[in-house]
PDB file of N, CA and C in Angstrom:
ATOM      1  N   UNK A   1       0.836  -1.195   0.000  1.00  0.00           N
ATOM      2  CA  UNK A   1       0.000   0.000   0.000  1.00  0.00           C
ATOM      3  C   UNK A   1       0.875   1.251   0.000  1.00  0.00           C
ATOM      4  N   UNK A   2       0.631   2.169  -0.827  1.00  0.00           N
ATOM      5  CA  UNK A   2       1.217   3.385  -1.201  1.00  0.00           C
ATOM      6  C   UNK A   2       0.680   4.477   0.159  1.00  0.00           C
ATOM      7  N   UNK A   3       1.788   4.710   1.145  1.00  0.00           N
ATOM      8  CA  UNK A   3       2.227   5.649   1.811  1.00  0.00           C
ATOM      9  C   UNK A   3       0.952   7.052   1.452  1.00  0.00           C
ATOM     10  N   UNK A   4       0.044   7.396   2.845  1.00  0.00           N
ATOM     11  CA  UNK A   4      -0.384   8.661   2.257  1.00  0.00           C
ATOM     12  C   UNK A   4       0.240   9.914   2.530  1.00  0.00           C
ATOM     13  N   UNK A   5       0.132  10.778   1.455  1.00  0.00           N
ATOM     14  CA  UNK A   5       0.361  11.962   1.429  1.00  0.00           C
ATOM     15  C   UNK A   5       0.298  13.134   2.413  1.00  0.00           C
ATOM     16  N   UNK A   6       1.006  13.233   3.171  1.00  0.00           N
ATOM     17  CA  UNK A   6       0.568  14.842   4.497  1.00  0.00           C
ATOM     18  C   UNK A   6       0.489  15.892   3.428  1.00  0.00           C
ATOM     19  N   UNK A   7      -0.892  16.475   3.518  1.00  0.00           N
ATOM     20  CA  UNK A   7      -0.857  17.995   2.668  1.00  0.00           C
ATOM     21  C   UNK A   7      -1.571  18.732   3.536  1.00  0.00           C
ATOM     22  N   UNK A   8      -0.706  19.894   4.194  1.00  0.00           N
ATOM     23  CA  UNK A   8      -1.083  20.897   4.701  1.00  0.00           C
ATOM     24  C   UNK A   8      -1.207  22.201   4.184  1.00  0.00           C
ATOM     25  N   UNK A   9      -2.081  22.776   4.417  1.00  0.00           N
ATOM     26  CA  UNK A   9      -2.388  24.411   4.245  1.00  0.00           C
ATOM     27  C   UNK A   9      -2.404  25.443   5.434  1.00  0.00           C
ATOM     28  N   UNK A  10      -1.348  25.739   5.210  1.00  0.00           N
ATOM     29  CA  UNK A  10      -1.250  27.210   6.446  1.00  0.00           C
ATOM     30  C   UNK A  10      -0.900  28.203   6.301  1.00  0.00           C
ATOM     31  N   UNK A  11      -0.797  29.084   7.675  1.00  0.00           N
ATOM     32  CA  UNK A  11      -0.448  30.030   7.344  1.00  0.00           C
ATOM     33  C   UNK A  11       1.055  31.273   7.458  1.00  0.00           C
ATOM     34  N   UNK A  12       0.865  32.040   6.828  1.00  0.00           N
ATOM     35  CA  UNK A  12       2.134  32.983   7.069  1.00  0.00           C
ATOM     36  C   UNK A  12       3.396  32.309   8.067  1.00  0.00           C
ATOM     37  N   UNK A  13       2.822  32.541   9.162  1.00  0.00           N
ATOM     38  CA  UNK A  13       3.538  32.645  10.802  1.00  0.00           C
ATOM     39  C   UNK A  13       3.777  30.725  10.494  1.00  0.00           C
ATOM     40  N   UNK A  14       3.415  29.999  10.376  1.00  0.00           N
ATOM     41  CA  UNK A  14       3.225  28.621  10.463  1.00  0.00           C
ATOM     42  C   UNK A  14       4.364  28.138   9.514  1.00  0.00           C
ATOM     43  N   UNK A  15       4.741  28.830   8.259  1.00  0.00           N
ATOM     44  CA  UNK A  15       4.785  28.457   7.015  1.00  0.00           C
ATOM     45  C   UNK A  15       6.673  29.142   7.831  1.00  0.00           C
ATOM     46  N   UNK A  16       6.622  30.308   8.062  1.00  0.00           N
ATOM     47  CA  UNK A  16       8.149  30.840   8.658  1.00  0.00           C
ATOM     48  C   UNK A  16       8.911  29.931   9.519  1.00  0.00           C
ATOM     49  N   UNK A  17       7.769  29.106  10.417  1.00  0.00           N
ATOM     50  CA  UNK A  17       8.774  28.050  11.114  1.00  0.00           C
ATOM     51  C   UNK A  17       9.171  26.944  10.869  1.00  0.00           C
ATOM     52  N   UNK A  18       8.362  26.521   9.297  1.00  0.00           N
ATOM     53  CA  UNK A  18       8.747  25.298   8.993  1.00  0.00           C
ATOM     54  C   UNK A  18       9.938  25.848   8.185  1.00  0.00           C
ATOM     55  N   UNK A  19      10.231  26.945   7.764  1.00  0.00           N
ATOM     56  CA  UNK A  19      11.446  27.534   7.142  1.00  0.00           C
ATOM     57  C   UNK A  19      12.391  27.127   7.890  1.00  0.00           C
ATOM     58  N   UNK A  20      12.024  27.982   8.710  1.00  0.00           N
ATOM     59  CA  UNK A  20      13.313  28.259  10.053  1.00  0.00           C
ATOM     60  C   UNK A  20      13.478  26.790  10.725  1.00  0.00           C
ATOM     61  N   UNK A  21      12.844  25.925  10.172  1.00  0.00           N
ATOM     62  CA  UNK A  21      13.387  23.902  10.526  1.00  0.00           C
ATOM     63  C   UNK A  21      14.146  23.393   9.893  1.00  0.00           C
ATOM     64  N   UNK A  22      14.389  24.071   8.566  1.00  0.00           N
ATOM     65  CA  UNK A  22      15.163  23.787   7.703  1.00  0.00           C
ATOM     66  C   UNK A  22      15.199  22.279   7.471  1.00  0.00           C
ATOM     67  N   UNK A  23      14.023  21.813   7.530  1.00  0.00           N
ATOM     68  CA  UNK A  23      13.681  20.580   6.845  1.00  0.00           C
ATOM     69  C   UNK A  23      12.895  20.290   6.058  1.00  0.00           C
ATOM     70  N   UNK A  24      12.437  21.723   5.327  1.00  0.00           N
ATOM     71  CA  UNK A  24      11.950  21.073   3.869  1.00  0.00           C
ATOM     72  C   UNK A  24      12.653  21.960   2.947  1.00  0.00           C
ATOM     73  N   UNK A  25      12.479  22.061   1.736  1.00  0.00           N
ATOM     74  CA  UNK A  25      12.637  22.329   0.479  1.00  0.00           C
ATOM     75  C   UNK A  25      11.398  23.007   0.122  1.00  0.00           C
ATOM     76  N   UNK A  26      12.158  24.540  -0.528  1.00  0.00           N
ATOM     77  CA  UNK A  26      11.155  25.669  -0.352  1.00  0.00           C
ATOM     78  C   UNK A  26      10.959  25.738  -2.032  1.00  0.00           C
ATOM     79  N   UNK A  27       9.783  25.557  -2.852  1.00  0.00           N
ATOM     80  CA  UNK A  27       9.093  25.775  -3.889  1.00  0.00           C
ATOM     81  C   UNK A  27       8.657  26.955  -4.151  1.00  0.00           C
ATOM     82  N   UNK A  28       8.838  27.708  -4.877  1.00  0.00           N
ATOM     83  CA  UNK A  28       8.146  29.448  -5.576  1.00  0.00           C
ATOM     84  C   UNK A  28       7.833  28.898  -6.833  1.00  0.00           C
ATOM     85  N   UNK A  29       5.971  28.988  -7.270  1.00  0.00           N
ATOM     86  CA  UNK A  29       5.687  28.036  -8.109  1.00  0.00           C
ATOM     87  C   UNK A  29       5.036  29.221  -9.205  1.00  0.00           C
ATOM     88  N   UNK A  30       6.117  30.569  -8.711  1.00  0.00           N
ATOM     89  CA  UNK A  30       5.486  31.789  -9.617  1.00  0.00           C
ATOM     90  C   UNK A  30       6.242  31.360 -10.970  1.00  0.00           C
ATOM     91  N   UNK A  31       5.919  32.867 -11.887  1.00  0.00           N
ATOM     92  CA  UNK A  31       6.862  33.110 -12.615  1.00  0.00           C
ATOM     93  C   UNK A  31       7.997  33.939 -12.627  1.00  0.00           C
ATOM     94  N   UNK A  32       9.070  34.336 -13.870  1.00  0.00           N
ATOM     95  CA  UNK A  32      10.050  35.001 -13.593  1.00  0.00           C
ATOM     96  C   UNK A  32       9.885  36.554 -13.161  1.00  0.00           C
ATOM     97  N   UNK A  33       8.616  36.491 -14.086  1.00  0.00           N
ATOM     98  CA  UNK A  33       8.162  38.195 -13.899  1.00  0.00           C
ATOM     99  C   UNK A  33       7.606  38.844 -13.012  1.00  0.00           C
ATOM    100  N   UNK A  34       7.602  37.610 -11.839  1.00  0.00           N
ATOM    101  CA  UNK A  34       6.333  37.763 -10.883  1.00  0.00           C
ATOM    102  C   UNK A  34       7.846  37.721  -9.794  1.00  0.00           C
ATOM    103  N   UNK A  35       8.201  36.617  -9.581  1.00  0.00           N
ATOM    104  CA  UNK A  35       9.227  37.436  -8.785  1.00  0.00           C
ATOM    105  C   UNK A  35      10.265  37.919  -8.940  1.00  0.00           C
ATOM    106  N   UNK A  36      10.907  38.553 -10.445  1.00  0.00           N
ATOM    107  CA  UNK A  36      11.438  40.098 -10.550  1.00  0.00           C
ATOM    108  C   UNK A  36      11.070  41.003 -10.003  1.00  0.00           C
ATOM    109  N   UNK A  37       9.554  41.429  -9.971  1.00  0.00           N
ATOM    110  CA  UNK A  37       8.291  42.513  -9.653  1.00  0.00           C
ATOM    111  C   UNK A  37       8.777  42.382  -8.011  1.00  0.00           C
ATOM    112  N   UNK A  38       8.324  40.976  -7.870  1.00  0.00           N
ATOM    113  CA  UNK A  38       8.007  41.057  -6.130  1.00  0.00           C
ATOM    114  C   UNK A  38       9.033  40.849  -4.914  1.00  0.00           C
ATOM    115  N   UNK A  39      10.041  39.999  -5.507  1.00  0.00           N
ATOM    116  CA  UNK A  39      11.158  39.118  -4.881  1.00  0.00           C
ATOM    117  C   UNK A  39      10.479  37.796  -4.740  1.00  0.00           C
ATOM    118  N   UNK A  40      10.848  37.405  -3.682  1.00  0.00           N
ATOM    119  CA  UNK A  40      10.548  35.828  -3.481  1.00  0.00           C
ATOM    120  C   UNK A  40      11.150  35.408  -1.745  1.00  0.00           C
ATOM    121  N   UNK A  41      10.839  34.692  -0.981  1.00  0.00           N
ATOM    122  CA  UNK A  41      11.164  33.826  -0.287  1.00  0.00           C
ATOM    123  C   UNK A  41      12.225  33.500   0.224  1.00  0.00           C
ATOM    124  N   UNK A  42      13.651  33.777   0.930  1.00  0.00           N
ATOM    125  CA  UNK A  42      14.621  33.957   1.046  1.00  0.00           C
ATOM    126  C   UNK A  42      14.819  32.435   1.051  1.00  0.00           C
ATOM    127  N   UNK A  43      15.744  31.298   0.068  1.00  0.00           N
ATOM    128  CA  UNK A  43      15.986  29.986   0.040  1.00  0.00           C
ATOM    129  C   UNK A  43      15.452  29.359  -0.931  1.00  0.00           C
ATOM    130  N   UNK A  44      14.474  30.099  -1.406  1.00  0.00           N
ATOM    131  CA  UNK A  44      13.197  29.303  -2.512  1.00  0.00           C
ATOM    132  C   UNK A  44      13.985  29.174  -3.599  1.00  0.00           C
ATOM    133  N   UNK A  45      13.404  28.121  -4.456  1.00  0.00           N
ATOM    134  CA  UNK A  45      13.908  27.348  -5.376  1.00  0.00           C
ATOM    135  C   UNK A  45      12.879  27.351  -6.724  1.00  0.00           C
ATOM    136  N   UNK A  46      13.318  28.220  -7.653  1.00  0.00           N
ATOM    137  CA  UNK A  46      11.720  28.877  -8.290  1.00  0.00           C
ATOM    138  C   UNK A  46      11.348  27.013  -9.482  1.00  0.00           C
ATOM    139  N   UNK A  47       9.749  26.898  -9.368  1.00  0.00           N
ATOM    140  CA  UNK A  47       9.464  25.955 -10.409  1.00  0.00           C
ATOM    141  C   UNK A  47       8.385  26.760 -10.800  1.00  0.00           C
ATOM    142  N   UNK A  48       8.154  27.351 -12.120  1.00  0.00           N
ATOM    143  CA  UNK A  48       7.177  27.917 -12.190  1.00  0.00           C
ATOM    144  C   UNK A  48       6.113  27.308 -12.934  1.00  0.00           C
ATOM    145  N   UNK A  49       5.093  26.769 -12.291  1.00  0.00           N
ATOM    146  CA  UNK A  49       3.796  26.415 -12.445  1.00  0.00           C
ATOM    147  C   UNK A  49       3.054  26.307 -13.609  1.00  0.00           C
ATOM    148  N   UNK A  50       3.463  28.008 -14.212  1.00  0.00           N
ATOM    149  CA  UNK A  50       2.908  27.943 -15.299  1.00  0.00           C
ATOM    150  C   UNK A  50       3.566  26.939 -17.197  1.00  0.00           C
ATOM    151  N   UNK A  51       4.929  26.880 -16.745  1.00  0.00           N
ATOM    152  CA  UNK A  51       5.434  26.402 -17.406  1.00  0.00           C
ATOM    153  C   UNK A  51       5.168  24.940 -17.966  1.00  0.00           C
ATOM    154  N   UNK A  52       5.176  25.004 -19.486  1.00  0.00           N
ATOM    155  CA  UNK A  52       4.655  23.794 -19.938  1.00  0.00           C
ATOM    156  C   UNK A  52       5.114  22.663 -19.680  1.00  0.00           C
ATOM    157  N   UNK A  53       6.229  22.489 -18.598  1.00  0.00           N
ATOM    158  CA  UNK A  53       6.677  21.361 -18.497  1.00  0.00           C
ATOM    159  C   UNK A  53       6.809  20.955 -17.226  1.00  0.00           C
ATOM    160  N   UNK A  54       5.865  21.676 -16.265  1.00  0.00           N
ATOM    161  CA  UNK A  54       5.858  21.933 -14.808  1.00  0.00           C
ATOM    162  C   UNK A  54       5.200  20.452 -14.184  1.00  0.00           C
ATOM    163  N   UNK A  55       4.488  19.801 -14.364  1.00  0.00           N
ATOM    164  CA  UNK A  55       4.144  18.478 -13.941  1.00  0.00           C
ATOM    165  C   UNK A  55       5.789  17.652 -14.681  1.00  0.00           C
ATOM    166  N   UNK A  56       5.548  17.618 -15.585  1.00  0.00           N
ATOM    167  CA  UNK A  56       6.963  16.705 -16.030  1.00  0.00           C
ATOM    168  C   UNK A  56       8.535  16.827 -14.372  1.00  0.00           C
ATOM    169  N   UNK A  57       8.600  17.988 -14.524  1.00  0.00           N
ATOM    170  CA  UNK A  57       9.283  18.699 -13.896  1.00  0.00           C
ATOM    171  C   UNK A  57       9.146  18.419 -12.019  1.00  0.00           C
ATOM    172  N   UNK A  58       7.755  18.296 -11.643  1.00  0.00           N
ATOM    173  CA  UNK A  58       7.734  18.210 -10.446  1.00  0.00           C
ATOM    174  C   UNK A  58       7.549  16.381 -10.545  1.00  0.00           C
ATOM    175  N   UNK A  59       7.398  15.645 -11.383  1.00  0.00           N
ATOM    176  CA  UNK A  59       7.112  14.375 -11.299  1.00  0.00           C
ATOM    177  C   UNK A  59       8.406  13.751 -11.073  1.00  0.00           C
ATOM    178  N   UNK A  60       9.935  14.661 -11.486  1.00  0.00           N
ATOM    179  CA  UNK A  60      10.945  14.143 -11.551  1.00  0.00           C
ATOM    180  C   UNK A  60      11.334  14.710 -10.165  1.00  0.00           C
ATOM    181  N   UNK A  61      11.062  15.551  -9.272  1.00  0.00           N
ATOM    182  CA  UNK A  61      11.523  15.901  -7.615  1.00  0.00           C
ATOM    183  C   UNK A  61      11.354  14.197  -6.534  1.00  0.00           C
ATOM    184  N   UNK A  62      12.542  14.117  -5.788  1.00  0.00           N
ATOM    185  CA  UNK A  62      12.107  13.253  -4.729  1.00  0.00           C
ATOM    186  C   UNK A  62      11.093  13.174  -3.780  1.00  0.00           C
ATOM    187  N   UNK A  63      10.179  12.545  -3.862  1.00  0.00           N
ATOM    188  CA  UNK A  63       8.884  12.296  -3.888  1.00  0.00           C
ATOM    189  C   UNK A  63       9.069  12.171  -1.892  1.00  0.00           C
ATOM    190  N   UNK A  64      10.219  11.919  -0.976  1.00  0.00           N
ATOM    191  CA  UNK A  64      10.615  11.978  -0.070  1.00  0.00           C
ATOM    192  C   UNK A  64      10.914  12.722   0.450  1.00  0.00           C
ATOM    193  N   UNK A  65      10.915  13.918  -0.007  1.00  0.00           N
ATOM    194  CA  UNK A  65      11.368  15.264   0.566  1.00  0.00           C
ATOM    195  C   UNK A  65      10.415  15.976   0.905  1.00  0.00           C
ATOM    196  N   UNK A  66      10.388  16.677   2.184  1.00  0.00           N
ATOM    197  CA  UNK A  66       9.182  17.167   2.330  1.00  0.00           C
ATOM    198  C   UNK A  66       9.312  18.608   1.834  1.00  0.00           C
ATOM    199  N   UNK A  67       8.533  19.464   1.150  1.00  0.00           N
ATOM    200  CA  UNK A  67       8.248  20.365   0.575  1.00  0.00           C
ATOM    201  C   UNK A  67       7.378  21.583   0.878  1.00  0.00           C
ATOM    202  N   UNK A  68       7.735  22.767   1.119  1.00  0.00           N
ATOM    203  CA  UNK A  68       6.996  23.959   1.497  1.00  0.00           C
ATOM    204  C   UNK A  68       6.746  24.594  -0.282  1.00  0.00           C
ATOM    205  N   UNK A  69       5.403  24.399  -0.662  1.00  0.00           N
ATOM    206  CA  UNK A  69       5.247  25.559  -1.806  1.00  0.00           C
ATOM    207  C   UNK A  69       4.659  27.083  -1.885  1.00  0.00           C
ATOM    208  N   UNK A  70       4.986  27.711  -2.253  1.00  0.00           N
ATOM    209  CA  UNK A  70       3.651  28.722  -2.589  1.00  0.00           C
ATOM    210  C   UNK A  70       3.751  29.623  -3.844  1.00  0.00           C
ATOM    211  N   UNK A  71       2.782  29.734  -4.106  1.00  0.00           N
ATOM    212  CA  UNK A  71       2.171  31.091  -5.211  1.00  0.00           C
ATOM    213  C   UNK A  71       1.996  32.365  -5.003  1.00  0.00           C
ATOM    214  N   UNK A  72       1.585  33.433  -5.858  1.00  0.00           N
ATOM    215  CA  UNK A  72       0.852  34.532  -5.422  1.00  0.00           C
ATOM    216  C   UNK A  72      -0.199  34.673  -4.567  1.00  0.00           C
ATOM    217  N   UNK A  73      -0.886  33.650  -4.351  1.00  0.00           N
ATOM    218  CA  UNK A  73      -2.286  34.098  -3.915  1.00  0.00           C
ATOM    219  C   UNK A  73      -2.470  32.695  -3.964  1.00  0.00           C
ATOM    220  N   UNK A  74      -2.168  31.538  -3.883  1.00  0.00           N
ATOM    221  CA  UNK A  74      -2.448  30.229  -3.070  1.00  0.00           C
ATOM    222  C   UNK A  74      -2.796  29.330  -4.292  1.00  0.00           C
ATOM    223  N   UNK A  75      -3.865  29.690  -5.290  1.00  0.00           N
ATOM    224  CA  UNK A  75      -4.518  28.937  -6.088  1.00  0.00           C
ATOM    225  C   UNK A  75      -3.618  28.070  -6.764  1.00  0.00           C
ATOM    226  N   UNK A  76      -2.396  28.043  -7.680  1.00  0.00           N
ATOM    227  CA  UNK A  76      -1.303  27.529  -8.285  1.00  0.00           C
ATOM    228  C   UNK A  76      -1.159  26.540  -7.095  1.00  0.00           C
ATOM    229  N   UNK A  77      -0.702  26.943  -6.235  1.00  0.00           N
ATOM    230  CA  UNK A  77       0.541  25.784  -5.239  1.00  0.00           C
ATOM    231  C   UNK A  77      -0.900  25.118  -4.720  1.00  0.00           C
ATOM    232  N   UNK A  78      -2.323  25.624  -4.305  1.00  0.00           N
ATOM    233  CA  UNK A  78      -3.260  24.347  -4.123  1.00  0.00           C
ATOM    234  C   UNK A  78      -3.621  23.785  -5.324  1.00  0.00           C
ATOM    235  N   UNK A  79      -3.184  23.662  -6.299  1.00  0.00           N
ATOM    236  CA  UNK A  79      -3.108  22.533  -7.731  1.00  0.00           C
ATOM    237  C   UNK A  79      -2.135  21.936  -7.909  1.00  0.00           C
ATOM    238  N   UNK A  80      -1.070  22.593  -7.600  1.00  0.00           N
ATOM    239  CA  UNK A  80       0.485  22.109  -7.398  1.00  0.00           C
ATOM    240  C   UNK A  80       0.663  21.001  -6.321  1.00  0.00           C
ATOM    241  N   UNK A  81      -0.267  20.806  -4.880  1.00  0.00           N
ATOM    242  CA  UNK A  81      -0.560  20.071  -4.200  1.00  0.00           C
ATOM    243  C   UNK A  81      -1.069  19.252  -4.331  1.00  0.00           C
ATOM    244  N   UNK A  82      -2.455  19.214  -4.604  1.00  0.00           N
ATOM    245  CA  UNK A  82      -2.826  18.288  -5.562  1.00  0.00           C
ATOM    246  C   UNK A  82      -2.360  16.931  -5.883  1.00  0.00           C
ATOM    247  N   UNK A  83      -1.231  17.673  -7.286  1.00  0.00           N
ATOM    248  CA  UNK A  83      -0.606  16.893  -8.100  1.00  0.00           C
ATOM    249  C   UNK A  83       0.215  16.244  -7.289  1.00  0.00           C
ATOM    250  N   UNK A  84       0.895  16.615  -6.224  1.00  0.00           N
ATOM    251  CA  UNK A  84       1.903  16.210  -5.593  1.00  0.00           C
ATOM    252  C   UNK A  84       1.814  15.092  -4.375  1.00  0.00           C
ATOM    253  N   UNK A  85       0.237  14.987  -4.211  1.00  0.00           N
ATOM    254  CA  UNK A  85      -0.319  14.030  -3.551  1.00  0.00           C
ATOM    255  C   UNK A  85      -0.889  12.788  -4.564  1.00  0.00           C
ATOM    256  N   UNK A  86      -1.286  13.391  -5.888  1.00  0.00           N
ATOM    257  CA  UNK A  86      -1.315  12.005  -6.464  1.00  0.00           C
ATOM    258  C   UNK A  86      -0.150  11.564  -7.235  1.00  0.00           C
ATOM    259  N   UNK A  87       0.806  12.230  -6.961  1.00  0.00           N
ATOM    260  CA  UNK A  87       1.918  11.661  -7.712  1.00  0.00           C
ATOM    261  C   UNK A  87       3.185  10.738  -6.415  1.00  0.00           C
ATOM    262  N   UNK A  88       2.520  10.738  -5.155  1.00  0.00           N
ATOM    263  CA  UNK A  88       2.895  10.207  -3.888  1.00  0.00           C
ATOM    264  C   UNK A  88       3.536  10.522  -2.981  1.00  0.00           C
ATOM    265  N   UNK A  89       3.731  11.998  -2.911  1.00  0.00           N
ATOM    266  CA  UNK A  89       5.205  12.927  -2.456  1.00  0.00           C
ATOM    267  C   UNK A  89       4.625  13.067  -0.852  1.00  0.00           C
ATOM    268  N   UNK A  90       5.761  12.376  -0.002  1.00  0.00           N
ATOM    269  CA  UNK A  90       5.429  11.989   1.048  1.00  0.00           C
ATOM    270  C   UNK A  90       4.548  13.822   2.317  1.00  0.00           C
ATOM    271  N   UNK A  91       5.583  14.433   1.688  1.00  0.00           N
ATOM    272  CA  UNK A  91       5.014  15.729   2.545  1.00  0.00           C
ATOM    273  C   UNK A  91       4.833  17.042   1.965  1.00  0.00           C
ATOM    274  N   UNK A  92       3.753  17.881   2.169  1.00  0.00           N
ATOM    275  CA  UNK A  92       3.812  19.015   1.092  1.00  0.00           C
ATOM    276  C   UNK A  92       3.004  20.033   1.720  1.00  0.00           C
ATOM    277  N   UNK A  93       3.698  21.143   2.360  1.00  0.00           N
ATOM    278  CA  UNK A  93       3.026  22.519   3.111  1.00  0.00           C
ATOM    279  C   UNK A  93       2.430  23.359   1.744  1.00  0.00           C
ATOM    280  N   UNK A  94       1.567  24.144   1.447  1.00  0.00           N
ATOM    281  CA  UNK A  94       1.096  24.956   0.843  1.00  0.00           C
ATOM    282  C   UNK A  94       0.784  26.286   1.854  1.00  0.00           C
ATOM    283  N   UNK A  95       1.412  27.602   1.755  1.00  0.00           N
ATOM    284  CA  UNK A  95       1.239  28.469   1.720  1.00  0.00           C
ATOM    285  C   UNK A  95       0.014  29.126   1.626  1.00  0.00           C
ATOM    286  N   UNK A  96      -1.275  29.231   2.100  1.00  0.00           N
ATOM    287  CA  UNK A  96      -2.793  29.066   2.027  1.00  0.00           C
ATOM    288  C   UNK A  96      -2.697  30.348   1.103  1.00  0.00           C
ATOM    289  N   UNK A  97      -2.581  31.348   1.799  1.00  0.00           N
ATOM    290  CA  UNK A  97      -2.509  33.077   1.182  1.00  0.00           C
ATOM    291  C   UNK A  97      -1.758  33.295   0.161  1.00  0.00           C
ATOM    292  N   UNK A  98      -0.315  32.258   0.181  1.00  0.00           N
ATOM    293  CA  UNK A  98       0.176  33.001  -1.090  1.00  0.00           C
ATOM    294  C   UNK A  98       1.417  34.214  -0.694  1.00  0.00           C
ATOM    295  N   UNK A  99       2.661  34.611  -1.954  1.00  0.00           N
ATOM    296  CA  UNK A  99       3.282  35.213  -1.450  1.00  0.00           C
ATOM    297  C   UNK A  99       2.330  36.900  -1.029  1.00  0.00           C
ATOM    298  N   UNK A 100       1.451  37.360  -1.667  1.00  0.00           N
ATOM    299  CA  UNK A 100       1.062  38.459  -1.728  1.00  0.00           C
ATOM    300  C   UNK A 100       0.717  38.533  -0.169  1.00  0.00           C
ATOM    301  N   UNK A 101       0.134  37.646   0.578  1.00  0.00           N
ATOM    302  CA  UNK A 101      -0.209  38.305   2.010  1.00  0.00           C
ATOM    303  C   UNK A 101       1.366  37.542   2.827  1.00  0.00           C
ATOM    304  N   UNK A 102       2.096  36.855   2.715  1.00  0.00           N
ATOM    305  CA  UNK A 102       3.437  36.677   3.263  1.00  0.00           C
ATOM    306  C   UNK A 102       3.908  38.469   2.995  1.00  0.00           C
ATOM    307  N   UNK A 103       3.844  38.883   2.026  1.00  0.00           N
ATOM    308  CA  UNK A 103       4.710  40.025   1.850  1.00  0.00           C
ATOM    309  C   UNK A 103       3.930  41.437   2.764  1.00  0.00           C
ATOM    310  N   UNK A 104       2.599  40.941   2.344  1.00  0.00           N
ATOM    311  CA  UNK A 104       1.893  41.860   3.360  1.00  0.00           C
ATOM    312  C   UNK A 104       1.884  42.301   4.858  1.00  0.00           C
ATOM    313  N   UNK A 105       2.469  40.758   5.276  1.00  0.00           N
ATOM    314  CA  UNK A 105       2.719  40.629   6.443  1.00  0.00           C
ATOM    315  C   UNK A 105       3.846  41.137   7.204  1.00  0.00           C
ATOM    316  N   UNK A 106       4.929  41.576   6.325  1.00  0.00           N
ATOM    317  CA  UNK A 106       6.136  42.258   6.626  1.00  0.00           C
ATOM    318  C   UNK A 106       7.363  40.954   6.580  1.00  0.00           C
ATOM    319  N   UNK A 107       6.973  40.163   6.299  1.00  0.00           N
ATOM    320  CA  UNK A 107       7.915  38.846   6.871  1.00  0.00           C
ATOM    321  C   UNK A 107       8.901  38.641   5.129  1.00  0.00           C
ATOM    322  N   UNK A 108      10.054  38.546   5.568  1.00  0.00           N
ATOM    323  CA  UNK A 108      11.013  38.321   4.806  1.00  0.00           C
ATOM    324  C   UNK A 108      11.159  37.896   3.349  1.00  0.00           C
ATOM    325  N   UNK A 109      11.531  38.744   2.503  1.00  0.00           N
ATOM    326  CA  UNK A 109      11.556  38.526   1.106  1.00  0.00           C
ATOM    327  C   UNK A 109      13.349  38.963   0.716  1.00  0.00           C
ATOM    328  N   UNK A 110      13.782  38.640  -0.850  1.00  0.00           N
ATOM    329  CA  UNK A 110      14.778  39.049  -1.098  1.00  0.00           C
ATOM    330  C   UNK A 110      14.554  39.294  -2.676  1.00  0.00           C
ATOM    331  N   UNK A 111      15.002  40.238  -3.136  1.00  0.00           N
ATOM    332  CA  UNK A 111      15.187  40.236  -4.717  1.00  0.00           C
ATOM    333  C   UNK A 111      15.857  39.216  -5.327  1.00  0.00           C
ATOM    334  N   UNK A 112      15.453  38.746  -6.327  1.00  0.00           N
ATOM    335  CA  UNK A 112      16.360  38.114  -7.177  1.00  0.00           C
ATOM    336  C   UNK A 112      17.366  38.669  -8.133  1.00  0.00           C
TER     337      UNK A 112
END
């Protein structure tokens, strides 16, 4: 029997300490233009979502690693989750809000 999937959705403050555990692997599932504009996530590792080869792409990540994602505004990385639960990936935080209220929040960004 195939191992189920932990998929969580949280928030801001929640999402900073699983950073600061430094035991997962941080996903920015924007695009380039989106975080040029905005920055991004201090550690994040950009896969951008929209890209036509973005399932190909996340189907080839270790499915063992547990994973913090997020988007602009949540919707992307909760499809990105999703996928990542039926493709068997043992752990996967989603960012509920998205970078737009992380940034709102005052909490740590960096330019690229």
């Amino acid at each position: 029997m195939k191992a189920q999937t932990k998929v969580m959705h949280v928030d801001a403050a929640t999402f900073q300490k699983l950073i600061d555990s430094k035991n997962y692997l941080l996903l920015d599932l924007r695009t380039t233009d989106e975080i040029k504009s905005k920055g991004m996530i201090k550690g994040s590792q950009q896969l951008n979502y929209l890209d036509k080869d973005s399932e190909k792409r996340i189907s080839e990540l270790d499915r063992n690693t547990p994973y913090l994602i997020y988007c602009a505004g949540g919707g992307r990385s909760s499809d990105c989750a999703e996928l990542m639960q039926k493709l068997g990936f043992t752990e996967v935080v989603n960012l509920e809000k998205g970078f737009d209220d992380w940034k709102k929040r005052g909490l740590e960004t960096v330019k690229n």
